[in-house]
PDB file of N, CA and C in Angstrom:
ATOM      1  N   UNK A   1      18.986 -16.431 -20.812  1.00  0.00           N
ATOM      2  CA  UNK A   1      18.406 -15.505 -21.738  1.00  0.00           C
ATOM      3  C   UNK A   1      16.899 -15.471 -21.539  1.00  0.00           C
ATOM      4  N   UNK A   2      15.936 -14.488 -22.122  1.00  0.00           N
ATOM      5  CA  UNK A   2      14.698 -14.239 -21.902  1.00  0.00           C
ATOM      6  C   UNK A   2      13.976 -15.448 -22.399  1.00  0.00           C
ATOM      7  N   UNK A   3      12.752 -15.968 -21.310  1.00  0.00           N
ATOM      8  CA  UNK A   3      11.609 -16.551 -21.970  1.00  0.00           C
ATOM      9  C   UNK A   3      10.504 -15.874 -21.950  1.00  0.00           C
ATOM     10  N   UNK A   4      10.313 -15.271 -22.723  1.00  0.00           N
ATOM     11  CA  UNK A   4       8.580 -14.345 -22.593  1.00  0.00           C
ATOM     12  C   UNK A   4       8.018 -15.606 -22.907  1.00  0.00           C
ATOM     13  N   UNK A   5       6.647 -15.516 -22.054  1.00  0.00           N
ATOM     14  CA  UNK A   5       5.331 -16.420 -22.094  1.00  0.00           C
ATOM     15  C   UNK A   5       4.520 -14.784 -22.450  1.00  0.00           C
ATOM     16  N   UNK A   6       3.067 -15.261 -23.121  1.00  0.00           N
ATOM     17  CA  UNK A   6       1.644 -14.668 -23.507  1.00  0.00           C
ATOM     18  C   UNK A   6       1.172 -15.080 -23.299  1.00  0.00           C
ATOM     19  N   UNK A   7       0.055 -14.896 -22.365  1.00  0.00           N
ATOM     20  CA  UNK A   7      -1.371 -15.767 -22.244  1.00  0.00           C
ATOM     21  C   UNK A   7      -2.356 -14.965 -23.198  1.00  0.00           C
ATOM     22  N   UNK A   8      -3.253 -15.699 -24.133  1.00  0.00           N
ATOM     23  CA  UNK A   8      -4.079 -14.541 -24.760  1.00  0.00           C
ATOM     24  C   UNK A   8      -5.102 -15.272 -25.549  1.00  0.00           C
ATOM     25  N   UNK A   9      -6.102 -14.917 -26.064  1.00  0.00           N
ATOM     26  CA  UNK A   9      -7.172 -15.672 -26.908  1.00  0.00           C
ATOM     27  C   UNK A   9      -6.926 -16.545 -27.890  1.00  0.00           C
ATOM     28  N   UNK A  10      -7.132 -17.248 -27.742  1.00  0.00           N
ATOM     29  CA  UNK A  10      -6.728 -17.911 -29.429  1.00  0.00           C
ATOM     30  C   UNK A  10      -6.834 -16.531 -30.457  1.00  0.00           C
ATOM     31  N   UNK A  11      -5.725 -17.109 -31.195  1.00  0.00           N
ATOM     32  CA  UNK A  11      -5.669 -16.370 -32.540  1.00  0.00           C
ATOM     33  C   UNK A  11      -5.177 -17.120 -33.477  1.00  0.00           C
ATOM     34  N   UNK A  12      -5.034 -16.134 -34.548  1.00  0.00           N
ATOM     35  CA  UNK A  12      -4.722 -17.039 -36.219  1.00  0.00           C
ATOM     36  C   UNK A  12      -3.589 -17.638 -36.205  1.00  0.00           C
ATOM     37  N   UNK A  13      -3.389 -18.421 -36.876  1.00  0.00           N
ATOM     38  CA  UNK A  13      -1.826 -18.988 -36.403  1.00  0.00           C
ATOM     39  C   UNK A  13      -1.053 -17.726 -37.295  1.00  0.00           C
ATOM     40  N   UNK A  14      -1.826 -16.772 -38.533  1.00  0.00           N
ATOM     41  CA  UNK A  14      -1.176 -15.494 -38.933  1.00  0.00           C
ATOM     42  C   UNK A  14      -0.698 -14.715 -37.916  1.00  0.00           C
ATOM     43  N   UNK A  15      -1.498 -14.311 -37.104  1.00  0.00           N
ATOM     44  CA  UNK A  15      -1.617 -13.309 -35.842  1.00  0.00           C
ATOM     45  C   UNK A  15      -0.581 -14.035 -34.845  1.00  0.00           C
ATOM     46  N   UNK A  16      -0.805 -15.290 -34.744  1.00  0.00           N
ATOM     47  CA  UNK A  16       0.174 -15.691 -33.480  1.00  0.00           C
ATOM     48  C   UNK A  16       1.817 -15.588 -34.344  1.00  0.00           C
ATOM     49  N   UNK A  17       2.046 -16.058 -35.458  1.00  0.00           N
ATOM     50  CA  UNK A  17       3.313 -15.646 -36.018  1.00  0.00           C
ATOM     51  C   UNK A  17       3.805 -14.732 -35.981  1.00  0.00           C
ATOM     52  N   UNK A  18       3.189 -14.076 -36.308  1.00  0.00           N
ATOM     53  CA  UNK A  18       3.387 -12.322 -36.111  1.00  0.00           C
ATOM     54  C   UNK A  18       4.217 -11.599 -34.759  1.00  0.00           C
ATOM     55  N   UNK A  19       3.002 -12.179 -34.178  1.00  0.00           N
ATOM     56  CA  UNK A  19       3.192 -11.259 -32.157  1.00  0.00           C
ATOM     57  C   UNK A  19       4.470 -12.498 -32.089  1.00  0.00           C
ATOM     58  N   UNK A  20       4.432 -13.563 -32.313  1.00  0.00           N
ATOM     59  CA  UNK A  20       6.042 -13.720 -32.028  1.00  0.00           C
ATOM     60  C   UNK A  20       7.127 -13.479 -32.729  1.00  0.00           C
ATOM     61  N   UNK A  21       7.236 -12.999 -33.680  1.00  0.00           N
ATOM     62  CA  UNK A  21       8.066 -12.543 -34.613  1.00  0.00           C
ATOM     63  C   UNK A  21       8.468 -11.370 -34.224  1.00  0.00           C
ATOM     64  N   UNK A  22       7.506 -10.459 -33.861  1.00  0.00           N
ATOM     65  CA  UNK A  22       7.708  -9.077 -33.581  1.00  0.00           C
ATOM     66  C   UNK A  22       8.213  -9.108 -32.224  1.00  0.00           C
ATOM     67  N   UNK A  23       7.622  -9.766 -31.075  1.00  0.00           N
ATOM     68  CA  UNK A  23       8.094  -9.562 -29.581  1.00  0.00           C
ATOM     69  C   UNK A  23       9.878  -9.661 -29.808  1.00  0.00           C
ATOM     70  N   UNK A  24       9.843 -10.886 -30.532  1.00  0.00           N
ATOM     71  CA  UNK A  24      11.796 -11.723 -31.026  1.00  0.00           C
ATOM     72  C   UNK A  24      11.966 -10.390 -31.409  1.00  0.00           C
ATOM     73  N   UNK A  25      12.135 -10.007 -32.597  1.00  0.00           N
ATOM     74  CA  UNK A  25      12.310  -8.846 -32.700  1.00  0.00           C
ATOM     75  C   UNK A  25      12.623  -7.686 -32.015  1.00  0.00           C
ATOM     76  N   UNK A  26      11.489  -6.973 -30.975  1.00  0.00           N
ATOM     77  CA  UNK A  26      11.780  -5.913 -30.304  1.00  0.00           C
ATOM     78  C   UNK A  26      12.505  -6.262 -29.168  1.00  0.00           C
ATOM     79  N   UNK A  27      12.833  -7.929 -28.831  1.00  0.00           N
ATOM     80  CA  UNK A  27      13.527  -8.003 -27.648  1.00  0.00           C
ATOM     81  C   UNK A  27      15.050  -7.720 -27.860  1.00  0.00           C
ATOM     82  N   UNK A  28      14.885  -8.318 -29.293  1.00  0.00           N
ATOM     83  CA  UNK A  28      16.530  -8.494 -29.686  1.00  0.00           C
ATOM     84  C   UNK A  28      16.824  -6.463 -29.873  1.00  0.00           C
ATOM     85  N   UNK A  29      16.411  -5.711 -30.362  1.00  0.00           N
ATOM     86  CA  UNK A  29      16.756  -4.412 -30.850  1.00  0.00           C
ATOM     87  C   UNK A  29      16.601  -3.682 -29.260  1.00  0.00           C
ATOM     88  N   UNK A  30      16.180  -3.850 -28.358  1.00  0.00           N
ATOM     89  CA  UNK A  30      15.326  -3.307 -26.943  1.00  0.00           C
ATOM     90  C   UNK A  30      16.843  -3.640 -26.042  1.00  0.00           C
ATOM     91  N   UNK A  31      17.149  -5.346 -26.299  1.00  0.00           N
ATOM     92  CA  UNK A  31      18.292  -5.318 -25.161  1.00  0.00           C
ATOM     93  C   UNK A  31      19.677  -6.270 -25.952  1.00  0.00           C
ATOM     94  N   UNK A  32      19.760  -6.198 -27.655  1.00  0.00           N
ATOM     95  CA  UNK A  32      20.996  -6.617 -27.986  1.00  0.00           C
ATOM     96  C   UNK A  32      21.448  -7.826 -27.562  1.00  0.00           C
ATOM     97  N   UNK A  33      20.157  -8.978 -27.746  1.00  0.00           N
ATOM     98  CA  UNK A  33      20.256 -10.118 -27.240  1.00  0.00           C
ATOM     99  C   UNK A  33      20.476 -10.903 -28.946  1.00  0.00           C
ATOM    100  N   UNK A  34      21.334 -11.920 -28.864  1.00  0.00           N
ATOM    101  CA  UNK A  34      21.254 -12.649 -30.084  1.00  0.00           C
ATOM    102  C   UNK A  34      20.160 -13.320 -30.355  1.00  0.00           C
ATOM    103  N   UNK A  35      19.110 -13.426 -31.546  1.00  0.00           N
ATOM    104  CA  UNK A  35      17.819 -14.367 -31.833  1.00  0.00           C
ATOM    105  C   UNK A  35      17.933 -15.253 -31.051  1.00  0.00           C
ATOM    106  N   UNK A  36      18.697 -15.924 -31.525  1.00  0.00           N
ATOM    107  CA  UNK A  36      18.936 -17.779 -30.926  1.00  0.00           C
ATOM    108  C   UNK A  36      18.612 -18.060 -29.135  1.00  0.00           C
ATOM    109  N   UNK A  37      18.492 -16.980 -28.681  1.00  0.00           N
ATOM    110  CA  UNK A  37      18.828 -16.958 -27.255  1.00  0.00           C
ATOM    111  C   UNK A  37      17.745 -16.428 -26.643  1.00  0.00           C
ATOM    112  N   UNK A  38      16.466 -15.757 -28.118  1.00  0.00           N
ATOM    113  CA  UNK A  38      15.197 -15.341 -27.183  1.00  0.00           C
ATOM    114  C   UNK A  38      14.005 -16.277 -27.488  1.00  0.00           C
ATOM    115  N   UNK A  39      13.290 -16.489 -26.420  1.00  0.00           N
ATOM    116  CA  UNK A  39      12.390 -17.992 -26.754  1.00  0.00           C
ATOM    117  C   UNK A  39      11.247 -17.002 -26.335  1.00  0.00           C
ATOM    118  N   UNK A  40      10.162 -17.282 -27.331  1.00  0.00           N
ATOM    119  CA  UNK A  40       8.755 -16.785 -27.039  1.00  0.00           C
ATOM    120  C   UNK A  40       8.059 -17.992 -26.874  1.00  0.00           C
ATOM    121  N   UNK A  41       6.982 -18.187 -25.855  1.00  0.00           N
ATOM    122  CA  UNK A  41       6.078 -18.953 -26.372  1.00  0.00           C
ATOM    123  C   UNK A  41       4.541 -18.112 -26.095  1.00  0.00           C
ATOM    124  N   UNK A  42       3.809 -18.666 -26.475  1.00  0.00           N
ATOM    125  CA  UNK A  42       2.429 -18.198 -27.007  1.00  0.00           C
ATOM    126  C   UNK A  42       1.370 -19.136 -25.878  1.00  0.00           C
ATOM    127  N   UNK A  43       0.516 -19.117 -24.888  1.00  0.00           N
ATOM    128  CA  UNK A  43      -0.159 -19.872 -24.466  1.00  0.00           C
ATOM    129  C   UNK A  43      -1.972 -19.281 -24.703  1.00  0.00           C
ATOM    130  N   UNK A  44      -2.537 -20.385 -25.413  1.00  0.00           N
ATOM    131  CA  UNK A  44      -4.170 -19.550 -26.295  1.00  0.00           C
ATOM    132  C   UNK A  44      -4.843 -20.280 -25.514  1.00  0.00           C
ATOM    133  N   UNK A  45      -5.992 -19.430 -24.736  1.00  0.00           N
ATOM    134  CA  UNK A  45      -6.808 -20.073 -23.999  1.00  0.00           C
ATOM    135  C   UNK A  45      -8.501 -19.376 -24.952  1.00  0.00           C
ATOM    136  N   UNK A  46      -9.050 -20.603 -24.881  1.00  0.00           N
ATOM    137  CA  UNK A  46     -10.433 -20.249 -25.801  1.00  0.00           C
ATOM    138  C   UNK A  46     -11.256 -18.934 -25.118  1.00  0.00           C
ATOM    139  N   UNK A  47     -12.167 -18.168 -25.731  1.00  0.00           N
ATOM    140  CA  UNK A  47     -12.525 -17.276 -25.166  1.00  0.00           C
ATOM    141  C   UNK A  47     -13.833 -17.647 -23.891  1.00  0.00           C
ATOM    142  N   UNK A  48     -13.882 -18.627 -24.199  1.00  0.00           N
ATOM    143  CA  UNK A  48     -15.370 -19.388 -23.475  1.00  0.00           C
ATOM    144  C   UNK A  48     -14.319 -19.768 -21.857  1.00  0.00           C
ATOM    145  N   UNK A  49     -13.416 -19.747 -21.789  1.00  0.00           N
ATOM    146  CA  UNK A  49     -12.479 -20.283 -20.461  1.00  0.00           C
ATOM    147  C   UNK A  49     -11.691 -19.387 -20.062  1.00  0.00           C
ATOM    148  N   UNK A  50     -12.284 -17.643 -20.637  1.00  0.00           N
ATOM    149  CA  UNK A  50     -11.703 -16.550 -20.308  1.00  0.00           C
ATOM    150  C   UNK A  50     -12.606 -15.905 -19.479  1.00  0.00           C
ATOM    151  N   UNK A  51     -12.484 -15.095 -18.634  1.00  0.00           N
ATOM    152  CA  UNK A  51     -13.642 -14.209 -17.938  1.00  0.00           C
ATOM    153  C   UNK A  51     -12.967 -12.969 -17.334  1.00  0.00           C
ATOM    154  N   UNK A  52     -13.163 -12.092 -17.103  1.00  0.00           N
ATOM    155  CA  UNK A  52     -13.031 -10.845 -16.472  1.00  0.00           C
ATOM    156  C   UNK A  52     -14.054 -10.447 -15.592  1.00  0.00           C
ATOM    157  N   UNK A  53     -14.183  -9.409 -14.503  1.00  0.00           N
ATOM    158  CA  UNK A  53     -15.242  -9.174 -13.835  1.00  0.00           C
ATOM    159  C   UNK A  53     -16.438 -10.517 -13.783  1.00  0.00           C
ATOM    160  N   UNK A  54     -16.270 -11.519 -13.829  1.00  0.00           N
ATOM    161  CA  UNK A  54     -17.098 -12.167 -14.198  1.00  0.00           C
ATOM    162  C   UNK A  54     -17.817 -12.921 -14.960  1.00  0.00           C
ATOM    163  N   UNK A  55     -17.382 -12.029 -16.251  1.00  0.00           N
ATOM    164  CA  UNK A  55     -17.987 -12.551 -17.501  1.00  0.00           C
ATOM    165  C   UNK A  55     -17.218 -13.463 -18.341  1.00  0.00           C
ATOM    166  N   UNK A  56     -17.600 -13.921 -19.053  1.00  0.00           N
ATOM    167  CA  UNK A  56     -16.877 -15.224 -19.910  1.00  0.00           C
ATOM    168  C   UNK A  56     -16.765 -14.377 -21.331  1.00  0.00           C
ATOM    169  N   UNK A  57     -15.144 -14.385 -21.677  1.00  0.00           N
ATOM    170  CA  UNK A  57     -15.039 -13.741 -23.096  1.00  0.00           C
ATOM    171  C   UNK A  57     -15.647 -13.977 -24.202  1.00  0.00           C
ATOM    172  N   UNK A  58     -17.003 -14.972 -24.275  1.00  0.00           N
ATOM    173  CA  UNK A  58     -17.786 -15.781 -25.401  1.00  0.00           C
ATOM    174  C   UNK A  58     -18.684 -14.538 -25.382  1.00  0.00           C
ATOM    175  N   UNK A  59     -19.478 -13.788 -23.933  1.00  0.00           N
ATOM    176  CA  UNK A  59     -20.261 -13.384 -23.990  1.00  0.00           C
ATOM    177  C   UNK A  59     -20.778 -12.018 -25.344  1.00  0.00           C
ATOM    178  N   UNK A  60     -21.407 -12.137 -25.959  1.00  0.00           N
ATOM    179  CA  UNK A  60     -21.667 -11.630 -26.525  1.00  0.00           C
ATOM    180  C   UNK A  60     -21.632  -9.690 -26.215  1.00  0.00           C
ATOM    181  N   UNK A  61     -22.161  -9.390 -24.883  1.00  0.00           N
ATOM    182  CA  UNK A  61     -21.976  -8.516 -24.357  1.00  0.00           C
ATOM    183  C   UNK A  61     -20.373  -8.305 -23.320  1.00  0.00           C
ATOM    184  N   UNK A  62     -19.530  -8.891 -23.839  1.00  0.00           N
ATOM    185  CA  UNK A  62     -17.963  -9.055 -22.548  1.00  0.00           C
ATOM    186  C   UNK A  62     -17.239  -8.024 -22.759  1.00  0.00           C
ATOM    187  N   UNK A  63     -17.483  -6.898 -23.654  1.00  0.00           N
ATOM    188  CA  UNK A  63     -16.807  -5.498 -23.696  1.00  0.00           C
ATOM    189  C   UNK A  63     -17.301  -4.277 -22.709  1.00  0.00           C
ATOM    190  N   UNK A  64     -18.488  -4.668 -22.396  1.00  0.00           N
ATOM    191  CA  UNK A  64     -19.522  -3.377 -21.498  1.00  0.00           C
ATOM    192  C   UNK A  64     -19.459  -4.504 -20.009  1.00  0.00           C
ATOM    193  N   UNK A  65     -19.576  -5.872 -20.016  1.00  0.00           N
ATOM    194  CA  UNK A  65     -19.709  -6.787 -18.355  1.00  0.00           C
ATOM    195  C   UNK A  65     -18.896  -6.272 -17.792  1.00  0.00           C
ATOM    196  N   UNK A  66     -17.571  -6.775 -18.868  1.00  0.00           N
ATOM    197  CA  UNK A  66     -16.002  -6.865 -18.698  1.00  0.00           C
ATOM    198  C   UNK A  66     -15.759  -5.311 -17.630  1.00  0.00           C
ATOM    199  N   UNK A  67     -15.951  -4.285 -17.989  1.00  0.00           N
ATOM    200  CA  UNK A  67     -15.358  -2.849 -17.648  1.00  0.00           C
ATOM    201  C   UNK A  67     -15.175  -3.025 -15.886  1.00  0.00           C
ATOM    202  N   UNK A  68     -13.817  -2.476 -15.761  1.00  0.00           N
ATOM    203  CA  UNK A  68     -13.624  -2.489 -14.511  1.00  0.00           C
ATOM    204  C   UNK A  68     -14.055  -0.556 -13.768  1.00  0.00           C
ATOM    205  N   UNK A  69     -14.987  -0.869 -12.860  1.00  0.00           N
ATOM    206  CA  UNK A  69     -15.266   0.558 -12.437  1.00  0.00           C
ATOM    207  C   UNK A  69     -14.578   1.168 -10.789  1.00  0.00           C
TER     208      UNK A  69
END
């Protein structure tokens, strides 16, 4: 049965409940899989050990560095 992994920023443990609640959710209604049988896990990497183009997701400016052209 499915293991979805997420790699993604830390978030609230509200927010992380959620996005796994909902993924369980749309997997089970998407492909008629029983709950018990879909495993999410969540992997939160700090934004300071994130980077795109270069930049480190702390940066204050990492929405305009970040842009891929």
């Amino acid at each position: 049965m499915p293991v979805i992994h997420i790699t993604a920023w830390k978030q609230s443990d509200e927010a992380a409940k959620e996005l796994i609640e909902e993924i369980t959710a749309t997997t089970h209604k998407v492909l008629g899989l029983p709950l018990d049988k879909i495993t999410v896990y969540l992997t939160e990497v700090p934004a300071d050990r994130w980077g795109e183009a270069g930049a480190l997701g702390s940066d204050p400016d990492f929405a305009e560095l970040s842009r891929r052209r």
